[in-house]
PDB file of N, CA and C in Angstrom:
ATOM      1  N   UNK A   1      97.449  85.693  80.054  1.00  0.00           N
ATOM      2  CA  UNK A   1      96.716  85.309  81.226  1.00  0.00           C
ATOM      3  C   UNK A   1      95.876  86.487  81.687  1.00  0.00           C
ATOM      4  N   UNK A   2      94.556  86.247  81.948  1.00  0.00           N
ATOM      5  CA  UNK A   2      93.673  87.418  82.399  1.00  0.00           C
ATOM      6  C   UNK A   2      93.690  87.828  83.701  1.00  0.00           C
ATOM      7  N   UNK A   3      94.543  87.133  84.414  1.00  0.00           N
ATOM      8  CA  UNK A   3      94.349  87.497  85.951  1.00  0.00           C
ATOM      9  C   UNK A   3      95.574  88.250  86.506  1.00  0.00           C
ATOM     10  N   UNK A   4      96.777  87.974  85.320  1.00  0.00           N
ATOM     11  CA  UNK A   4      97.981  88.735  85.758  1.00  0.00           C
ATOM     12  C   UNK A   4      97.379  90.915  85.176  1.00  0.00           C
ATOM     13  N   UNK A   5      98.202  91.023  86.010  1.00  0.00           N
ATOM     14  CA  UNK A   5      98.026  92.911  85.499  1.00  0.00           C
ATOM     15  C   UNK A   5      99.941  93.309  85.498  1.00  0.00           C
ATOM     16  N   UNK A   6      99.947  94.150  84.675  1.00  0.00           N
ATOM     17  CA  UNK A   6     101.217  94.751  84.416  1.00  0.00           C
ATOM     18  C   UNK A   6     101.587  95.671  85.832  1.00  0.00           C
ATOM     19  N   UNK A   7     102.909  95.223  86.510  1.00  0.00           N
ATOM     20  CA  UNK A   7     102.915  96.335  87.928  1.00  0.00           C
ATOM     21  C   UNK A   7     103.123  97.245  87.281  1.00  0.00           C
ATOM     22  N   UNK A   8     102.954  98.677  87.546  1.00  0.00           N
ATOM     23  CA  UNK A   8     103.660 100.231  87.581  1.00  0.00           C
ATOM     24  C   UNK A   8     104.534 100.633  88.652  1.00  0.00           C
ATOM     25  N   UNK A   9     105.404 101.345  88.075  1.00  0.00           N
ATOM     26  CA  UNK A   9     106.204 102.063  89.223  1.00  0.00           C
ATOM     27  C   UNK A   9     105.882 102.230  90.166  1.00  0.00           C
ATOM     28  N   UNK A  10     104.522 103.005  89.817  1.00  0.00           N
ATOM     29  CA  UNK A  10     104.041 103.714  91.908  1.00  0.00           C
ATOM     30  C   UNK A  10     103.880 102.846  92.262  1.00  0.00           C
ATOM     31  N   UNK A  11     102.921 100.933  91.771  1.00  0.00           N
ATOM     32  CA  UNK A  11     103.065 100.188  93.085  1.00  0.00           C
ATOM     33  C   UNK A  11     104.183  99.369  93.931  1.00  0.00           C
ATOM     34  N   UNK A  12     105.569  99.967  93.303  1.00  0.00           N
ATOM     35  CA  UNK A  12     106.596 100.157  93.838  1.00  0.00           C
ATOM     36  C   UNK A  12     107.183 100.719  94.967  1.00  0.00           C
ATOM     37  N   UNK A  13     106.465 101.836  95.406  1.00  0.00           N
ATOM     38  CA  UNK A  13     107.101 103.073  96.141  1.00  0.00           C
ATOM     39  C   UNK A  13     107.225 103.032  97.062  1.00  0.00           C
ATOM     40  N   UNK A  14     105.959 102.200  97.357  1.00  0.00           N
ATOM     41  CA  UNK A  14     105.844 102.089  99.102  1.00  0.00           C
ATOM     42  C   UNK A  14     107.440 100.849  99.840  1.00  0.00           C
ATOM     43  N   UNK A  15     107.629  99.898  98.993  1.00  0.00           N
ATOM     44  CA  UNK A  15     108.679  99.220  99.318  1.00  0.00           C
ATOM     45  C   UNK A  15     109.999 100.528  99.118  1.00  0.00           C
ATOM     46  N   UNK A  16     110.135 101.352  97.719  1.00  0.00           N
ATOM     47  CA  UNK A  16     110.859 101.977  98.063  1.00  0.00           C
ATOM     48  C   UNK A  16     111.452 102.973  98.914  1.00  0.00           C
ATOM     49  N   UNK A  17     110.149 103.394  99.539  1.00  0.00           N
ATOM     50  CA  UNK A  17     109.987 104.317 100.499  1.00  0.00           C
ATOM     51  C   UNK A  17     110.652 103.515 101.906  1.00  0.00           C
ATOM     52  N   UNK A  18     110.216 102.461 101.893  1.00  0.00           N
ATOM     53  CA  UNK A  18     110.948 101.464 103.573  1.00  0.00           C
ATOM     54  C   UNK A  18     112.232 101.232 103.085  1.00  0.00           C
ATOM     55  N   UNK A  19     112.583 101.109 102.017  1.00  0.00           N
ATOM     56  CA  UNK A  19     114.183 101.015 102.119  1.00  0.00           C
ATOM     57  C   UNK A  19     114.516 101.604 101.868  1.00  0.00           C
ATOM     58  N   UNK A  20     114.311 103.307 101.521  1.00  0.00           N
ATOM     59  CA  UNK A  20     115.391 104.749 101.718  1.00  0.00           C
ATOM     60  C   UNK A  20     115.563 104.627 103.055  1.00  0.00           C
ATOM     61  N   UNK A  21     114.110 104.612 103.788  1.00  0.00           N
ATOM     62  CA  UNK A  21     113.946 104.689 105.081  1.00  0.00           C
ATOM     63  C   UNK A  21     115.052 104.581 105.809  1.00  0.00           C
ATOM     64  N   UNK A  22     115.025 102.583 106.115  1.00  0.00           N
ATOM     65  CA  UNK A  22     116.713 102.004 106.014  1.00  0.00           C
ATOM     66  C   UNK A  22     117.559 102.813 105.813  1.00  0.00           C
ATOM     67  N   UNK A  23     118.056 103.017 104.671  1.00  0.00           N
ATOM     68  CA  UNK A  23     119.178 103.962 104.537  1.00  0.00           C
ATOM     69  C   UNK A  23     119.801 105.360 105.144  1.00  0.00           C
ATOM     70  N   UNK A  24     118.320 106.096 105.613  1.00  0.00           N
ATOM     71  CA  UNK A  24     118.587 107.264 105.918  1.00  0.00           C
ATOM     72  C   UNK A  24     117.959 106.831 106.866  1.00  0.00           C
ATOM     73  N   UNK A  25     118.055 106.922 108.479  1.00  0.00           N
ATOM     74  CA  UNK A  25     117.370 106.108 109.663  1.00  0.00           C
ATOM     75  C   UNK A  25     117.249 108.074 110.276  1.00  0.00           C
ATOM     76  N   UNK A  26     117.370 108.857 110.085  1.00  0.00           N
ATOM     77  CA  UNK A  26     117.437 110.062 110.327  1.00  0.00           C
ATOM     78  C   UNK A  26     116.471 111.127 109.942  1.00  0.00           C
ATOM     79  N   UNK A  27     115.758 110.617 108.891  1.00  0.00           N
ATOM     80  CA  UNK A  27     114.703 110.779 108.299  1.00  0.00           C
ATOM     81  C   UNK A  27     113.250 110.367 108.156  1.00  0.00           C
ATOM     82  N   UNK A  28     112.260 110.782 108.822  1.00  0.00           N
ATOM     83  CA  UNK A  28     110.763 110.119 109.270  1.00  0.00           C
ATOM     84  C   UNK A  28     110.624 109.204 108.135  1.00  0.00           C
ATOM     85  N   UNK A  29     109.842 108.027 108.005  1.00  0.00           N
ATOM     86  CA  UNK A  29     109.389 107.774 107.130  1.00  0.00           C
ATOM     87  C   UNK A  29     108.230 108.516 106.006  1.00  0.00           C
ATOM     88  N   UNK A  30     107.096 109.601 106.971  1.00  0.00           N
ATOM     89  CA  UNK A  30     106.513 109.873 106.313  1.00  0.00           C
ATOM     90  C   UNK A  30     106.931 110.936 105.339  1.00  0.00           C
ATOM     91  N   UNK A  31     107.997 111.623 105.947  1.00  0.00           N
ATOM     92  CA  UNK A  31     109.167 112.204 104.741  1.00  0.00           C
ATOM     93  C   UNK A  31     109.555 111.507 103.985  1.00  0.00           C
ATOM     94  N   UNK A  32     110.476 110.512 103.908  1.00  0.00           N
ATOM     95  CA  UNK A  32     110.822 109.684 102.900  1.00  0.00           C
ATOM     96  C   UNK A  32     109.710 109.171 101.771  1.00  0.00           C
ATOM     97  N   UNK A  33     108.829 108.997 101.860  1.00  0.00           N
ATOM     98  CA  UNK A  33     107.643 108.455 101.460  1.00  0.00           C
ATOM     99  C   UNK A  33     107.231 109.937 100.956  1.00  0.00           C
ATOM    100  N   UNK A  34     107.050 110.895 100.882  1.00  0.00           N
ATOM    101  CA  UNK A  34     106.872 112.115 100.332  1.00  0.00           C
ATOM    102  C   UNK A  34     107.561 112.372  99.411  1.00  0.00           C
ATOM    103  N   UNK A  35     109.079 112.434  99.571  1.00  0.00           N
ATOM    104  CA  UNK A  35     110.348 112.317  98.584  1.00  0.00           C
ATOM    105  C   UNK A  35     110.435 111.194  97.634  1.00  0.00           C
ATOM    106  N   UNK A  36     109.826 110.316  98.061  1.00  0.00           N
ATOM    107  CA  UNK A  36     109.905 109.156  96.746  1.00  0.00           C
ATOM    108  C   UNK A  36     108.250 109.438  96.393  1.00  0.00           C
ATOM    109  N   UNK A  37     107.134 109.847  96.697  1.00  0.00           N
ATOM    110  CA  UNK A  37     106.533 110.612  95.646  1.00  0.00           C
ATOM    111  C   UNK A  37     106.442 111.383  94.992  1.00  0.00           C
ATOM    112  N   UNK A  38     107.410 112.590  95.374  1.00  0.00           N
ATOM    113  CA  UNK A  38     108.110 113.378  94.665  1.00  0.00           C
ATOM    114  C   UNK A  38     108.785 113.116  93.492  1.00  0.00           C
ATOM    115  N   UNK A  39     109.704 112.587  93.963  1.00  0.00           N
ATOM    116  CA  UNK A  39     110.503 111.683  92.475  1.00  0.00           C
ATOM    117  C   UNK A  39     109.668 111.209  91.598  1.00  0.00           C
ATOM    118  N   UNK A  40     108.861 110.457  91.789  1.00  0.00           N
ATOM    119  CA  UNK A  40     107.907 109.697  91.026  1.00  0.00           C
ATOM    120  C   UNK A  40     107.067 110.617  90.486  1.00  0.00           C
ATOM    121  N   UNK A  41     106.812 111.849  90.930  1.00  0.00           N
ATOM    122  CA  UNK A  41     105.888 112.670  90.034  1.00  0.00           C
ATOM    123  C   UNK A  41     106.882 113.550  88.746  1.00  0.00           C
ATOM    124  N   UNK A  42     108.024 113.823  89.171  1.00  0.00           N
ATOM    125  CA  UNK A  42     109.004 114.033  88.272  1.00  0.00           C
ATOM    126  C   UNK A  42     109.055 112.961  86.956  1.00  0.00           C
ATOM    127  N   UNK A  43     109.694 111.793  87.443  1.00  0.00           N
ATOM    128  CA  UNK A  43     110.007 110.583  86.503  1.00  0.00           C
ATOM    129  C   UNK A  43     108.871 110.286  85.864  1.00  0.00           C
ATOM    130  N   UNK A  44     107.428 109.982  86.330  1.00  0.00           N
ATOM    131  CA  UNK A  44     106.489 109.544  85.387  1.00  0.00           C
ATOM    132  C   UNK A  44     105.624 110.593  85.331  1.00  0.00           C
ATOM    133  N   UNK A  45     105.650 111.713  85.584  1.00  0.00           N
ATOM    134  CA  UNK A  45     104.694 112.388  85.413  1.00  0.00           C
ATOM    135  C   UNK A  45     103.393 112.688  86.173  1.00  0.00           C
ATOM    136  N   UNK A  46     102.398 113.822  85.752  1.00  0.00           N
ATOM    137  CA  UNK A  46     101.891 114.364  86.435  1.00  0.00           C
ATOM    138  C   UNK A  46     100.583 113.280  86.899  1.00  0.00           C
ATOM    139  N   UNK A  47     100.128 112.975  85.711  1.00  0.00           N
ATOM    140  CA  UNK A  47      99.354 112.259  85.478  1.00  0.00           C
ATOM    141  C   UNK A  47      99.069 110.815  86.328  1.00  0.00           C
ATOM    142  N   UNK A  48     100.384 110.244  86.901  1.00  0.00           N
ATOM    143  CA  UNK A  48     100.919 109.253  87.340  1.00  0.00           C
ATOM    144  C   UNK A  48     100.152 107.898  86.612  1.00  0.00           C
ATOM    145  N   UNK A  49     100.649 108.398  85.129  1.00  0.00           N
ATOM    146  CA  UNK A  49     100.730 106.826  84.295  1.00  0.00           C
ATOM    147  C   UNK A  49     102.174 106.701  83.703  1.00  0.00           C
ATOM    148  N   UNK A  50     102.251 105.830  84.052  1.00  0.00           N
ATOM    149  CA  UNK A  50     103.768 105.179  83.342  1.00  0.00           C
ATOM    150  C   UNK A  50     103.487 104.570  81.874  1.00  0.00           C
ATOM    151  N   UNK A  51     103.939 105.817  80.767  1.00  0.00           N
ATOM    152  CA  UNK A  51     103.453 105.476  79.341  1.00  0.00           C
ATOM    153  C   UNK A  51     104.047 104.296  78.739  1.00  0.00           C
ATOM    154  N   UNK A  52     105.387 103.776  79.288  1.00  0.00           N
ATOM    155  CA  UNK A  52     106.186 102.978  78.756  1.00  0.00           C
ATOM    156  C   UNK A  52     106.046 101.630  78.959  1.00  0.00           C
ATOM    157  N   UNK A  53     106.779 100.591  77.962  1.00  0.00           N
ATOM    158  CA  UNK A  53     106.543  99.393  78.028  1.00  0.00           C
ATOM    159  C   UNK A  53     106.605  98.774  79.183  1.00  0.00           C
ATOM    160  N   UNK A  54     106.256  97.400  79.398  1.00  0.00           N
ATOM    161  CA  UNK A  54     106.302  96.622  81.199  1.00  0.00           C
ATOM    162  C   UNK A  54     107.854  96.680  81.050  1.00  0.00           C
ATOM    163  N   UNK A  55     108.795  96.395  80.297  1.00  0.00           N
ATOM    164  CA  UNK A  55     109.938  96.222  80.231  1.00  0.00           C
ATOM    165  C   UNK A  55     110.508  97.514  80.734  1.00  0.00           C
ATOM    166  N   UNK A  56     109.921  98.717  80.926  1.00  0.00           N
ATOM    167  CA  UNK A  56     109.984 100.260  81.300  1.00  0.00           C
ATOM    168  C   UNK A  56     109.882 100.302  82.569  1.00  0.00           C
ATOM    169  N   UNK A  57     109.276  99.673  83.022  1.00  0.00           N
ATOM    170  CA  UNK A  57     109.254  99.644  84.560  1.00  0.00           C
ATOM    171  C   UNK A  57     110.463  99.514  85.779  1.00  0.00           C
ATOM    172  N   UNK A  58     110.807  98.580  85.240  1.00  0.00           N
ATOM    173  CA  UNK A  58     112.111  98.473  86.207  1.00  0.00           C
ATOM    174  C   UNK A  58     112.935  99.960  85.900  1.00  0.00           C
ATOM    175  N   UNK A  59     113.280 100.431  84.701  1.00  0.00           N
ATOM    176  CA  UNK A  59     114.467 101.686  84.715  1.00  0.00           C
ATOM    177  C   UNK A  59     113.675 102.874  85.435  1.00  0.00           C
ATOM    178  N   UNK A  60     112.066 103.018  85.366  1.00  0.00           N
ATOM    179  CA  UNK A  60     111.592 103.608  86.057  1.00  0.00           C
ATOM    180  C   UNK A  60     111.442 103.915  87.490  1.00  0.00           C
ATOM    181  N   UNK A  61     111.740 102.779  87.644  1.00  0.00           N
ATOM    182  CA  UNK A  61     111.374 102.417  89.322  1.00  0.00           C
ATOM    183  C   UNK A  61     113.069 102.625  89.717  1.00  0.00           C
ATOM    184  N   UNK A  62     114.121 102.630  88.674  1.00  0.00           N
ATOM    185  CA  UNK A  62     115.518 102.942  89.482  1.00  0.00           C
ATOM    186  C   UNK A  62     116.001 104.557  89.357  1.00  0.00           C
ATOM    187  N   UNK A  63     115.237 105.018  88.334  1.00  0.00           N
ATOM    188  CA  UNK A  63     115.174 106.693  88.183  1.00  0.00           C
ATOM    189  C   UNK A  63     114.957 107.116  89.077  1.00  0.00           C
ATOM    190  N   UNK A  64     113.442 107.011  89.788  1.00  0.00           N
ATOM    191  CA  UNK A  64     112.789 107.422  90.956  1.00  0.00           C
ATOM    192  C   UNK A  64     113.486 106.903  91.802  1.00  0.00           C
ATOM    193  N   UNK A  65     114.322 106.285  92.233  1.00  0.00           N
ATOM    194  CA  UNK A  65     115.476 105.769  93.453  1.00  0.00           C
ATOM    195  C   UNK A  65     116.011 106.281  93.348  1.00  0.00           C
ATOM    196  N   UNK A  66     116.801 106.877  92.091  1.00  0.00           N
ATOM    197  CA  UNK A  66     118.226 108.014  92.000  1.00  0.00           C
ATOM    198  C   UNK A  66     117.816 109.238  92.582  1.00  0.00           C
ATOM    199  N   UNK A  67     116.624 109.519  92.020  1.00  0.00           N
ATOM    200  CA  UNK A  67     116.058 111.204  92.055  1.00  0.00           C
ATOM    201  C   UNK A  67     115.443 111.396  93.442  1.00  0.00           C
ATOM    202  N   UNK A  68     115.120 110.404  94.310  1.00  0.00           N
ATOM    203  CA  UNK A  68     115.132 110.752  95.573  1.00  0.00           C
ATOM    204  C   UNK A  68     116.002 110.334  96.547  1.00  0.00           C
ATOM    205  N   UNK A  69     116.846 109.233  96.335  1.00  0.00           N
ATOM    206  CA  UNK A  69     118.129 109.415  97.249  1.00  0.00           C
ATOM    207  C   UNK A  69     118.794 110.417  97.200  1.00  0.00           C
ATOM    208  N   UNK A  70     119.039 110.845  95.859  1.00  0.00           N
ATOM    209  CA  UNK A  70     119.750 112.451  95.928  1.00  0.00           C
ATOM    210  C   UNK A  70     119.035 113.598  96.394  1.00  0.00           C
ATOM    211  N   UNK A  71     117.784 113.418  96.402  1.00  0.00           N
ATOM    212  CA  UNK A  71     117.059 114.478  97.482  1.00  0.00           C
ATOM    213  C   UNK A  71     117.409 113.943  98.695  1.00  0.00           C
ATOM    214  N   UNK A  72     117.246 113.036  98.822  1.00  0.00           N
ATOM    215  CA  UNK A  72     117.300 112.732 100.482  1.00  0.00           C
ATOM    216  C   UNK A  72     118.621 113.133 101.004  1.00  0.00           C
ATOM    217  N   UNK A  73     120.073 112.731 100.043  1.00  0.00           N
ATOM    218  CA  UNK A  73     121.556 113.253 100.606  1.00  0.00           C
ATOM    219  C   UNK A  73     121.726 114.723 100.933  1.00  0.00           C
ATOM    220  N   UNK A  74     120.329 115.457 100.229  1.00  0.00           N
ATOM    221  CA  UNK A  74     120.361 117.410  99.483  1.00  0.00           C
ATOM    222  C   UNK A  74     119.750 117.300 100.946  1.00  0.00           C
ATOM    223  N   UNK A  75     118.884 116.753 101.571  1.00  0.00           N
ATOM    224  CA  UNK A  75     118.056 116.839 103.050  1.00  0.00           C
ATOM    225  C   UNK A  75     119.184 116.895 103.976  1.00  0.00           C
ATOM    226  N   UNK A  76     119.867 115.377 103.934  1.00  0.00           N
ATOM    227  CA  UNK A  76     120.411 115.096 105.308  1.00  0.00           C
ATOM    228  C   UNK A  76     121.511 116.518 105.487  1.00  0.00           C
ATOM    229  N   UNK A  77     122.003 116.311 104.233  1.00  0.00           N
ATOM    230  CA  UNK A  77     123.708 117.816 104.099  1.00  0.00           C
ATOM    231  C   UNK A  77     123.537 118.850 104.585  1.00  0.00           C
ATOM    232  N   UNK A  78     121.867 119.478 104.576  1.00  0.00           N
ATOM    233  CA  UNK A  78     121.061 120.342 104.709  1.00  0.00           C
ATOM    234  C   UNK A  78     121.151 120.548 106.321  1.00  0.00           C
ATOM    235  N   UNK A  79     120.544 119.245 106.958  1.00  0.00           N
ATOM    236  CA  UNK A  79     120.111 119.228 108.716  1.00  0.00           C
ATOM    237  C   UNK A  79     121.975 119.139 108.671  1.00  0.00           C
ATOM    238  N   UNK A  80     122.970 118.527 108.191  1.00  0.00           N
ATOM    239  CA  UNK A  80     123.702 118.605 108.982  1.00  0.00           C
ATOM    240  C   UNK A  80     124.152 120.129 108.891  1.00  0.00           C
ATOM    241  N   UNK A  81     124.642 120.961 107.997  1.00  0.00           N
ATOM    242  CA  UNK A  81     124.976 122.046 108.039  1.00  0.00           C
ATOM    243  C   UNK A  81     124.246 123.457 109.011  1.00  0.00           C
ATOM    244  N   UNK A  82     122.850 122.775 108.838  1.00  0.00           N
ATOM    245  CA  UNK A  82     122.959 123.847 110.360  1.00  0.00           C
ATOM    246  C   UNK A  82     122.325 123.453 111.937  1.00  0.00           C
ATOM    247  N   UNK A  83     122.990 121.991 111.521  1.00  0.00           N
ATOM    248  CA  UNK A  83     123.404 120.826 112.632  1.00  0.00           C
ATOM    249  C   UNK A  83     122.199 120.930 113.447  1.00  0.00           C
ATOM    250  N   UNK A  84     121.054 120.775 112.885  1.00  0.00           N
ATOM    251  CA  UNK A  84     119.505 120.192 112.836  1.00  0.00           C
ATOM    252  C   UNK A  84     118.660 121.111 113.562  1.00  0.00           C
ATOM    253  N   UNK A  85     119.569 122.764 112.865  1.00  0.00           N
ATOM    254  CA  UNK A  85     118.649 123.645 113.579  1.00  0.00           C
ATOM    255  C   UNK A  85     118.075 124.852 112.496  1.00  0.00           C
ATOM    256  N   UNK A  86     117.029 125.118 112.435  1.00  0.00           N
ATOM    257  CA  UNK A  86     116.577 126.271 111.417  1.00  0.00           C
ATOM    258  C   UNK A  86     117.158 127.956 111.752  1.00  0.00           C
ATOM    259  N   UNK A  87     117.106 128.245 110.794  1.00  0.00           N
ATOM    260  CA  UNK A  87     117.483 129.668 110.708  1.00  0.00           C
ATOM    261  C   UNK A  87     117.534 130.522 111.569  1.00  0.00           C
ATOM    262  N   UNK A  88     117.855 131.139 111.887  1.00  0.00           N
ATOM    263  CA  UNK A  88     117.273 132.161 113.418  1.00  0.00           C
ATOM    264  C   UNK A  88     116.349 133.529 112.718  1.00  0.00           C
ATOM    265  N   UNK A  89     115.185 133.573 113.236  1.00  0.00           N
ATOM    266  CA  UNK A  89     114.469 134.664 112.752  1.00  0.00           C
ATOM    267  C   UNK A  89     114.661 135.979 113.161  1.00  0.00           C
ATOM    268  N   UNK A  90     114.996 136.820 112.591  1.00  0.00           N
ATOM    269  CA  UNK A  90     115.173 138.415 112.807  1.00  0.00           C
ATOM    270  C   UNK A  90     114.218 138.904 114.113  1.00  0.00           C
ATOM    271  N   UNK A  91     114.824 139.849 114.655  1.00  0.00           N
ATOM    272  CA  UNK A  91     113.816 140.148 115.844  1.00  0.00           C
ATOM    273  C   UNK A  91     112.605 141.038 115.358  1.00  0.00           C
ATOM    274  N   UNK A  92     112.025 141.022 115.922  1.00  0.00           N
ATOM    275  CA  UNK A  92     110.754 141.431 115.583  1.00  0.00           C
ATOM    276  C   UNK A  92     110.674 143.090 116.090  1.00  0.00           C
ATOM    277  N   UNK A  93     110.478 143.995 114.940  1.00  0.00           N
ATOM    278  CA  UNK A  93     110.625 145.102 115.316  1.00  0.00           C
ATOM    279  C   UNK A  93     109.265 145.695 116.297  1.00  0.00           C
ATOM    280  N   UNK A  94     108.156 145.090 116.404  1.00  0.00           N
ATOM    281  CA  UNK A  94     107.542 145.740 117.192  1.00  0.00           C
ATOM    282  C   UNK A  94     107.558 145.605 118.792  1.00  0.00           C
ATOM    283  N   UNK A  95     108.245 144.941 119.350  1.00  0.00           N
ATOM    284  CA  UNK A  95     108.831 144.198 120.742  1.00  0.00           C
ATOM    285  C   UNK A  95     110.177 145.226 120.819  1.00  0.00           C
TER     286      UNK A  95
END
């Protein structure tokens, strides 16, 4: 059929991006949505073509779910451990 087109992963992301979202309600979306382009530049590459068959798509599109939920758990563990506050900066020796 000439009117169907093969989806790719990335036009995936954006749904995946609203349901990390969901998951992590602690986390902006426009972060989340950064992190699952992240992933996705990992998993398919720089290029962002997905070389593999249409049948490739789906394991693709669940790679890039693994590889940024586990960023996202490496985030949240992160804010909680220094319980959603940054570093304290050294005093400033000229003061």
């Amino acid at each position: 059929m000439p009117g169907l087109r093969r989806r790719s992963p990335t036009s995936l992301l954006p749904d995946l991006s609203r349901r990390l979202a969901e998951e992590f309600p602690g986390v902006p979306l426009p972060d989340v949505a950064r992190i699952v382009q992240e992933a996705a530049a990992t998993v398919i590459g720089a290029d962002g073509e997905w070389a593999g068959t249409p049948q490739g798509v789906t394991p693709a599109v669940e790679v890039i779910e693994h590889v940024a939920r586990e960023d996202l758990i490496t985030l949240v563990s992160a804010e909680k451990a220094t319980d959603g506050h940054t570093a304290a900066r050294p005093p400033d020796p000229a003061t």
